[in-house]
PDB file of N, CA and C in Angstrom:
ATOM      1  N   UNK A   1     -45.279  11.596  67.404  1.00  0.00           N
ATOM      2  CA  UNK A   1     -46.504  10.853  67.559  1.00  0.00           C
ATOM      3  C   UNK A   1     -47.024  11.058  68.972  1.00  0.00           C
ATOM      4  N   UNK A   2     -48.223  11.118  69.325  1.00  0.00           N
ATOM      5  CA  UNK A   2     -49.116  11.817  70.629  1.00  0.00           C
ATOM      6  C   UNK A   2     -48.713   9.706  71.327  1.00  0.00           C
ATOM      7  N   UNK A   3     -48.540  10.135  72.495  1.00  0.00           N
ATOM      8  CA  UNK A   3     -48.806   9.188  73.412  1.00  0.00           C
ATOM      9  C   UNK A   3     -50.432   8.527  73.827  1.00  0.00           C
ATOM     10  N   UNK A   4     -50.437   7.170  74.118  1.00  0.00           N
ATOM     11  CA  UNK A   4     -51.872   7.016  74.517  1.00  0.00           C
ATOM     12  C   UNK A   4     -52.591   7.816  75.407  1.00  0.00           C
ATOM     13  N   UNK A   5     -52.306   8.312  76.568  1.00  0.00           N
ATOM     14  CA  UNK A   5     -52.330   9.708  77.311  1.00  0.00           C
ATOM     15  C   UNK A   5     -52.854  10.936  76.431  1.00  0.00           C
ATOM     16  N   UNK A   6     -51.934  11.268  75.405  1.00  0.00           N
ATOM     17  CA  UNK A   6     -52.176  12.138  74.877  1.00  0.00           C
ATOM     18  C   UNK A   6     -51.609  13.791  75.259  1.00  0.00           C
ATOM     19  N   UNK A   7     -51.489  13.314  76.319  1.00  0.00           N
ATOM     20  CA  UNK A   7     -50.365  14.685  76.875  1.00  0.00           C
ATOM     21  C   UNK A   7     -48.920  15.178  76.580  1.00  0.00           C
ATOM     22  N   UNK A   8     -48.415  13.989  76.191  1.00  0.00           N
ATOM     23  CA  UNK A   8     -46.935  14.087  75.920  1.00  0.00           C
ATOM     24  C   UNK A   8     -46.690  13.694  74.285  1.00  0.00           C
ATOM     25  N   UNK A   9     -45.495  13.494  73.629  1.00  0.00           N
ATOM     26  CA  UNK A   9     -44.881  13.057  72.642  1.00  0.00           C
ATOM     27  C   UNK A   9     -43.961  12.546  72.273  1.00  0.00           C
ATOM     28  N   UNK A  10     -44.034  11.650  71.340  1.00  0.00           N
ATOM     29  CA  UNK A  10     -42.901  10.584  71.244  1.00  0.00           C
ATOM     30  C   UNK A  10     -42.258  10.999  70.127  1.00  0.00           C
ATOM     31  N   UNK A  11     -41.327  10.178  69.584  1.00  0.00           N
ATOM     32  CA  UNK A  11     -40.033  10.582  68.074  1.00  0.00           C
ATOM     33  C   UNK A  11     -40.001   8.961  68.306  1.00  0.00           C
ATOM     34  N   UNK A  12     -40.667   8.488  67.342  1.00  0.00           N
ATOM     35  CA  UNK A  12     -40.514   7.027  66.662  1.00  0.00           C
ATOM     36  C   UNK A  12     -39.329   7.044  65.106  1.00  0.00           C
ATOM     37  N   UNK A  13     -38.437   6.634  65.524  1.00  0.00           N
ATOM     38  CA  UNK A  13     -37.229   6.216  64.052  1.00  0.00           C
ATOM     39  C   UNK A  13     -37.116   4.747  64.425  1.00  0.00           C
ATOM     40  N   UNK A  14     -37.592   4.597  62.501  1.00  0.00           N
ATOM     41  CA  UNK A  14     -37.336   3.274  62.309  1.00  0.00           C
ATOM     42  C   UNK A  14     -35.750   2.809  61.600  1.00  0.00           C
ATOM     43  N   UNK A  15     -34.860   2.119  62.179  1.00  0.00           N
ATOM     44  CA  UNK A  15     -33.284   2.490  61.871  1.00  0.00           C
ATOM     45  C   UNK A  15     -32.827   1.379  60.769  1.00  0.00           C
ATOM     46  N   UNK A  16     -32.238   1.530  60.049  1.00  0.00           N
ATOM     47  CA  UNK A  16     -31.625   0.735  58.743  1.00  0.00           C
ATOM     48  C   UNK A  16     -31.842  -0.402  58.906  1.00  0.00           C
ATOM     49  N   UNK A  17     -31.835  -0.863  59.951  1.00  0.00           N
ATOM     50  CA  UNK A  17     -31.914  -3.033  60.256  1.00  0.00           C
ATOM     51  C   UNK A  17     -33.697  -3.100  60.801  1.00  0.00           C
ATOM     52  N   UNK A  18     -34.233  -1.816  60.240  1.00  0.00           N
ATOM     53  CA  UNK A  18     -35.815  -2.259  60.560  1.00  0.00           C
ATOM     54  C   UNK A  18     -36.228  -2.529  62.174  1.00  0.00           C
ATOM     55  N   UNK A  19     -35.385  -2.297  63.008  1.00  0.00           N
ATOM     56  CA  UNK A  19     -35.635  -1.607  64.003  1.00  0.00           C
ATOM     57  C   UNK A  19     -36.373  -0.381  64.535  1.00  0.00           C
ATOM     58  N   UNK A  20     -37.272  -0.202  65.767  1.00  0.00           N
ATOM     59  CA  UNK A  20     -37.991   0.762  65.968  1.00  0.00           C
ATOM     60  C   UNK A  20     -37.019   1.457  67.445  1.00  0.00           C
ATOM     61  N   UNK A  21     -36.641   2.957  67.360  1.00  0.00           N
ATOM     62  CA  UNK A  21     -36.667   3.479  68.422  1.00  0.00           C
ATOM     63  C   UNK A  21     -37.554   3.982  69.306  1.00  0.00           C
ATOM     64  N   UNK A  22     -38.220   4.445  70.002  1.00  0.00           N
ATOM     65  CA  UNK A  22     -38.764   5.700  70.943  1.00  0.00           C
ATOM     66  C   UNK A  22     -37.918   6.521  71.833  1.00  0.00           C
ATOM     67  N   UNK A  23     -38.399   7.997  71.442  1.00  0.00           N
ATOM     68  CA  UNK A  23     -38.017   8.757  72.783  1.00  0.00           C
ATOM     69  C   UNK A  23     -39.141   9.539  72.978  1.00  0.00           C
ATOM     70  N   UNK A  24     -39.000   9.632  74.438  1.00  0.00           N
ATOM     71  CA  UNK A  24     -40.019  10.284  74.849  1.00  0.00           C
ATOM     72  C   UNK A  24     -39.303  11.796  74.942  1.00  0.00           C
ATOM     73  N   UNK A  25     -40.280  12.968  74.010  1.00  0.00           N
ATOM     74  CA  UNK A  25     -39.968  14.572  73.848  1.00  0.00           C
ATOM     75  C   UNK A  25     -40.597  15.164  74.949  1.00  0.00           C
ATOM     76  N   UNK A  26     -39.899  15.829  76.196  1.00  0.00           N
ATOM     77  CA  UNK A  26     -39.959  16.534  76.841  1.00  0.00           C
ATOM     78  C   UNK A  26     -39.184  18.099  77.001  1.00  0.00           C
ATOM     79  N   UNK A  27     -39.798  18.713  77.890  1.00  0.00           N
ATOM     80  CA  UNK A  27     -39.294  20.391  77.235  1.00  0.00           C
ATOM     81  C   UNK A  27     -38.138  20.396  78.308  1.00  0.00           C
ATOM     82  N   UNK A  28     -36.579  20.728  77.962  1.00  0.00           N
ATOM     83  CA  UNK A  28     -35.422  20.637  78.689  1.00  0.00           C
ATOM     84  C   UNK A  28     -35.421  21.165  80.169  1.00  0.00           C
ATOM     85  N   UNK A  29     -34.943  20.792  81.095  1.00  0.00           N
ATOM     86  CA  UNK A  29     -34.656  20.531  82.276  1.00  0.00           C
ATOM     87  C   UNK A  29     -33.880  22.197  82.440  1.00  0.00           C
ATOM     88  N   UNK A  30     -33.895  22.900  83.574  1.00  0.00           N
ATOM     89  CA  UNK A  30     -33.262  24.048  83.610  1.00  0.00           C
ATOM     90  C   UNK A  30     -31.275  23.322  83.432  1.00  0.00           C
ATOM     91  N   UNK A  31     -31.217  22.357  84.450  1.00  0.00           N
ATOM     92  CA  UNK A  31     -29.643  21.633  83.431  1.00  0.00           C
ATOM     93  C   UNK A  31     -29.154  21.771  81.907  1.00  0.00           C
ATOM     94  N   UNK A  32     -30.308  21.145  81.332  1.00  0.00           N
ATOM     95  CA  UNK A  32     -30.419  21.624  80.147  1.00  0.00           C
ATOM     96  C   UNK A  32     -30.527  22.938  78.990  1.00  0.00           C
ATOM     97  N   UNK A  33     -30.779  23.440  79.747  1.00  0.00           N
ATOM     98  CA  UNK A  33     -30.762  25.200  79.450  1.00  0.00           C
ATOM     99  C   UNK A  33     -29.449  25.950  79.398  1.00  0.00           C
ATOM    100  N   UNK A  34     -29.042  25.350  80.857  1.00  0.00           N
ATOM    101  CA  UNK A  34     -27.743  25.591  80.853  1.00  0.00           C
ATOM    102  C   UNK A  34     -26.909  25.321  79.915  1.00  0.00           C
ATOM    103  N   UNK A  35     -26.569  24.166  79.834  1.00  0.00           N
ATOM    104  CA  UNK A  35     -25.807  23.595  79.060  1.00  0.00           C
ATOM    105  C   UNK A  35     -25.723  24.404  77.867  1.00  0.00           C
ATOM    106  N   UNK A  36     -26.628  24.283  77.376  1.00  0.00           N
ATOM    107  CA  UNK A  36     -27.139  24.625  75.613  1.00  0.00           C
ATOM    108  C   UNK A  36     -26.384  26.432  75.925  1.00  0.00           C
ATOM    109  N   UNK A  37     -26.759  26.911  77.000  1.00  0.00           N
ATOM    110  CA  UNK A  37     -26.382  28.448  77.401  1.00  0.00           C
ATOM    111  C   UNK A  37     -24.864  28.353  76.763  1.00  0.00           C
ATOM    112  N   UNK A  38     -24.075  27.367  77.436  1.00  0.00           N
ATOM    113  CA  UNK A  38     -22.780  27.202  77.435  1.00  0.00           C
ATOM    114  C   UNK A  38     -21.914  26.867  75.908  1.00  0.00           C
ATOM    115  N   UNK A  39     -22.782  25.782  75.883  1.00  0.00           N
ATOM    116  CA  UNK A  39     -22.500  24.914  74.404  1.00  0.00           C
ATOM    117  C   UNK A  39     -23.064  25.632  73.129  1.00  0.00           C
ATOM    118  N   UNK A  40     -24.198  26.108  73.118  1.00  0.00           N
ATOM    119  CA  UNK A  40     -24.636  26.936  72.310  1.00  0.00           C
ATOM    120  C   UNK A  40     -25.823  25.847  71.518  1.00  0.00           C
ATOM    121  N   UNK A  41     -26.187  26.247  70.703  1.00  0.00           N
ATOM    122  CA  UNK A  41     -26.904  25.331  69.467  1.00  0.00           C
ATOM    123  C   UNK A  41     -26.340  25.283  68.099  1.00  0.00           C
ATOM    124  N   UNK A  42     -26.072  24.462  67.533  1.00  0.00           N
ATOM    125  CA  UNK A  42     -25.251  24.845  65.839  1.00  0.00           C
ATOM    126  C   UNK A  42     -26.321  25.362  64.793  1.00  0.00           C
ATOM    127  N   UNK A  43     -25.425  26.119  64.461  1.00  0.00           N
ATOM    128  CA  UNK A  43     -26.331  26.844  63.782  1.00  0.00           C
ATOM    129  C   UNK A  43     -25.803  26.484  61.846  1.00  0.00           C
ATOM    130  N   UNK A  44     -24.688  25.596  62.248  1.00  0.00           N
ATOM    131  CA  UNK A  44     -24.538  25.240  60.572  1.00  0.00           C
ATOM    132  C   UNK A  44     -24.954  24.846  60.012  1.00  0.00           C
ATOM    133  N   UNK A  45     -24.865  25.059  58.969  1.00  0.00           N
ATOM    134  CA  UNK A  45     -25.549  24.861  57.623  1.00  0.00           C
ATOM    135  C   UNK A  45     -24.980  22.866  56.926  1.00  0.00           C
ATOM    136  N   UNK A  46     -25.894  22.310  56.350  1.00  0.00           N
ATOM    137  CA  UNK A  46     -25.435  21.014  56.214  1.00  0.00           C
ATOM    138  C   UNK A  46     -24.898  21.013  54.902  1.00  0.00           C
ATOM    139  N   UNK A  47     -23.781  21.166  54.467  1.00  0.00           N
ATOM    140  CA  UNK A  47     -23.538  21.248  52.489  1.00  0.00           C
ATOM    141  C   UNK A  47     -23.880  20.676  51.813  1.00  0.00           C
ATOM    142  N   UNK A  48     -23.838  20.783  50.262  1.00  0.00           N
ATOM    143  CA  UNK A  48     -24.221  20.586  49.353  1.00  0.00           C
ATOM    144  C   UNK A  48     -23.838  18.576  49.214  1.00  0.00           C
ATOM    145  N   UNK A  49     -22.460  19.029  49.291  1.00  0.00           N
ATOM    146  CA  UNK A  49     -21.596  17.531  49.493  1.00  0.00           C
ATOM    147  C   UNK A  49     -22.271  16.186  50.423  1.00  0.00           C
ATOM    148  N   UNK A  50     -22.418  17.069  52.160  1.00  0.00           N
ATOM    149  CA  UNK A  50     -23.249  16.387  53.042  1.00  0.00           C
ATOM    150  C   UNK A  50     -23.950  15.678  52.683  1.00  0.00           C
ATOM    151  N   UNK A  51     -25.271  16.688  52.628  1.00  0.00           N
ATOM    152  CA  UNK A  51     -26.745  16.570  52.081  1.00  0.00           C
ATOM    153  C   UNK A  51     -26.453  14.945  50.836  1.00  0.00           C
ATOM    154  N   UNK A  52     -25.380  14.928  49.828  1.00  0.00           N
ATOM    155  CA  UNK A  52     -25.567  13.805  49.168  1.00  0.00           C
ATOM    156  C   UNK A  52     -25.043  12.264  49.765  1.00  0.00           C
ATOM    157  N   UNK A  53     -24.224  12.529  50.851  1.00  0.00           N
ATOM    158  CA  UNK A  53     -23.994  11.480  51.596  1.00  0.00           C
ATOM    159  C   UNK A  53     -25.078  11.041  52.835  1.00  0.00           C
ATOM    160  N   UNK A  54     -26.210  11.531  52.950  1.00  0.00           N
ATOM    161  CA  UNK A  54     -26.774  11.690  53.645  1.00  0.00           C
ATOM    162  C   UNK A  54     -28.129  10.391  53.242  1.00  0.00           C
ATOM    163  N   UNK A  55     -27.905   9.760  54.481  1.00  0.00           N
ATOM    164  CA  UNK A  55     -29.862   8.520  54.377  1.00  0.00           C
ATOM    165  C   UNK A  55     -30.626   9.523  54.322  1.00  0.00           C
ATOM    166  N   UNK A  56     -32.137   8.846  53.705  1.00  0.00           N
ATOM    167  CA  UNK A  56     -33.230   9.302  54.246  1.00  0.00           C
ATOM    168  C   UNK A  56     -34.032   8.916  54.979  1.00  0.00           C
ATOM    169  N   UNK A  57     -34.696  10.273  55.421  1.00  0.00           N
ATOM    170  CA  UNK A  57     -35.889   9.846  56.291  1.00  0.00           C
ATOM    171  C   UNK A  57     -37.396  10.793  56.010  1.00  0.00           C
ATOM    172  N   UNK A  58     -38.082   9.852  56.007  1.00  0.00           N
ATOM    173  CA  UNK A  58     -39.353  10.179  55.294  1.00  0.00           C
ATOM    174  C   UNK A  58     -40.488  10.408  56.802  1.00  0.00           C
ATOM    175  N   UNK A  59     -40.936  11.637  56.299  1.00  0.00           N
ATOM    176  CA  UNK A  59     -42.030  11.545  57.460  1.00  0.00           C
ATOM    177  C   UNK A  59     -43.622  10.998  57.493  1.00  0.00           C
ATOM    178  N   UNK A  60     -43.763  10.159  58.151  1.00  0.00           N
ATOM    179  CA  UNK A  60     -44.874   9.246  57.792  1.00  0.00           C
ATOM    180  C   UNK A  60     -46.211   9.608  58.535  1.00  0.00           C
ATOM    181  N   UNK A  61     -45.955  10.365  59.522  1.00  0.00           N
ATOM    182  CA  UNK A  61     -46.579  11.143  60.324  1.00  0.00           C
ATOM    183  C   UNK A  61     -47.791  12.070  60.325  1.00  0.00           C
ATOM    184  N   UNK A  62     -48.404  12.310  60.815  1.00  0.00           N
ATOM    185  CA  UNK A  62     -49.669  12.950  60.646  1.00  0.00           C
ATOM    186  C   UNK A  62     -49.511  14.823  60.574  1.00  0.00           C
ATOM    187  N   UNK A  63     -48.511  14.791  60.942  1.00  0.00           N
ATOM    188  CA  UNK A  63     -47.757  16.628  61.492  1.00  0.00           C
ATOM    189  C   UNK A  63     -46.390  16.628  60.846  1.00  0.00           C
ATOM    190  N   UNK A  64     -46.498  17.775  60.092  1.00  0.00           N
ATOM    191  CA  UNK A  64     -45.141  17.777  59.555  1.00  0.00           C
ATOM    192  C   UNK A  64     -43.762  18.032  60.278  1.00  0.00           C
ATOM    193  N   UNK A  65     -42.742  17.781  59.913  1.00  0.00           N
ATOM    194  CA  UNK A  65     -41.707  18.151  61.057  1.00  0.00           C
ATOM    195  C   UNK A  65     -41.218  19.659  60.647  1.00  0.00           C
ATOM    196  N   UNK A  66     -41.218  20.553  60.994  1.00  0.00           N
ATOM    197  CA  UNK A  66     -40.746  21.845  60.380  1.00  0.00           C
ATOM    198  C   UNK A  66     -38.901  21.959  60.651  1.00  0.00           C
ATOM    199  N   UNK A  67     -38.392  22.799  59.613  1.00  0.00           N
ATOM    200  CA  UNK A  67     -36.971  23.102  59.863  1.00  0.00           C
ATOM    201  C   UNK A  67     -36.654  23.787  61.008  1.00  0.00           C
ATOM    202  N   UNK A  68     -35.595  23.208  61.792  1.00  0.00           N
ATOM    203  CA  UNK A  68     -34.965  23.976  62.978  1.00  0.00           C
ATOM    204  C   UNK A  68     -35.159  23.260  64.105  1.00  0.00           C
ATOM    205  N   UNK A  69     -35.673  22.185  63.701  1.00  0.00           N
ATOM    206  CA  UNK A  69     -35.865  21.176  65.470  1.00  0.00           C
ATOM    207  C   UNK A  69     -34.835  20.692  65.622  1.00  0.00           C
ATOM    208  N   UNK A  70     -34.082  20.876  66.828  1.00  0.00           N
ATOM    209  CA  UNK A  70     -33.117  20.451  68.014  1.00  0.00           C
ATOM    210  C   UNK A  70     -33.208  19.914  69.341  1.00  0.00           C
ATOM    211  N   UNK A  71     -32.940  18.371  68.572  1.00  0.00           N
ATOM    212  CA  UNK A  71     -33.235  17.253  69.987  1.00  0.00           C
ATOM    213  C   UNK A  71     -31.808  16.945  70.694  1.00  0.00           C
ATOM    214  N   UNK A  72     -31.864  16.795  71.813  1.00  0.00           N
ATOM    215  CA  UNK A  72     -30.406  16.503  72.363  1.00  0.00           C
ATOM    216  C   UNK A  72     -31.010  14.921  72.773  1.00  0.00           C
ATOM    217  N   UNK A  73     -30.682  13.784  72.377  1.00  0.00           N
ATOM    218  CA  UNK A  73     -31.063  12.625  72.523  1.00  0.00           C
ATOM    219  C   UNK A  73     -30.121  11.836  73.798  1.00  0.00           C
ATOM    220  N   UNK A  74     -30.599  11.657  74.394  1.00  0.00           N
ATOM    221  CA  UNK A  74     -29.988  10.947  75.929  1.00  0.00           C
ATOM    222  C   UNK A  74     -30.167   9.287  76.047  1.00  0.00           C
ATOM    223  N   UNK A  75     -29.414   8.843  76.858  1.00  0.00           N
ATOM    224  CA  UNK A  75     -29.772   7.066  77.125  1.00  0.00           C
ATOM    225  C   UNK A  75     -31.097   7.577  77.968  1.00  0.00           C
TER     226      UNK A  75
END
């Protein structure tokens, strides 16, 4: 979701007890680069099994979310 600004972007999840999060999406820190250099990104696949133990989440949003987004979520 676009910020009042409009420059930046947020990731609003609303969590099982009807709670609202925010984070504010910014593009990673050269720290961050690193890291990911080191750690890598997963590239696995979620199984069949997973996928049925798995909540949902519905996008309510004006922009779709496309496959392959990788957030590293911080305090």
């Amino acid at each position: 979701m676009p910020t009042e600004e409009g420059k930046e972007t947020a990731l609003s999840v609303t969590l099982k007890d009807g709670s609202n999060v925010k984070y504010l999406v910014k593009p990673p820190t050269a720290e961050i680069l690193e890291a990911i250099k080191k750690e890598g990104v997963s590239k696995e696949k979620v199984s069949s099994y997973e996928m049925s133990q798995l909540g949902m989440a519905f996008n309510i949003g004006e922009n779709p979310v496309t496959p392959g987004i990788a957030l590293k979520i911080t305090n």
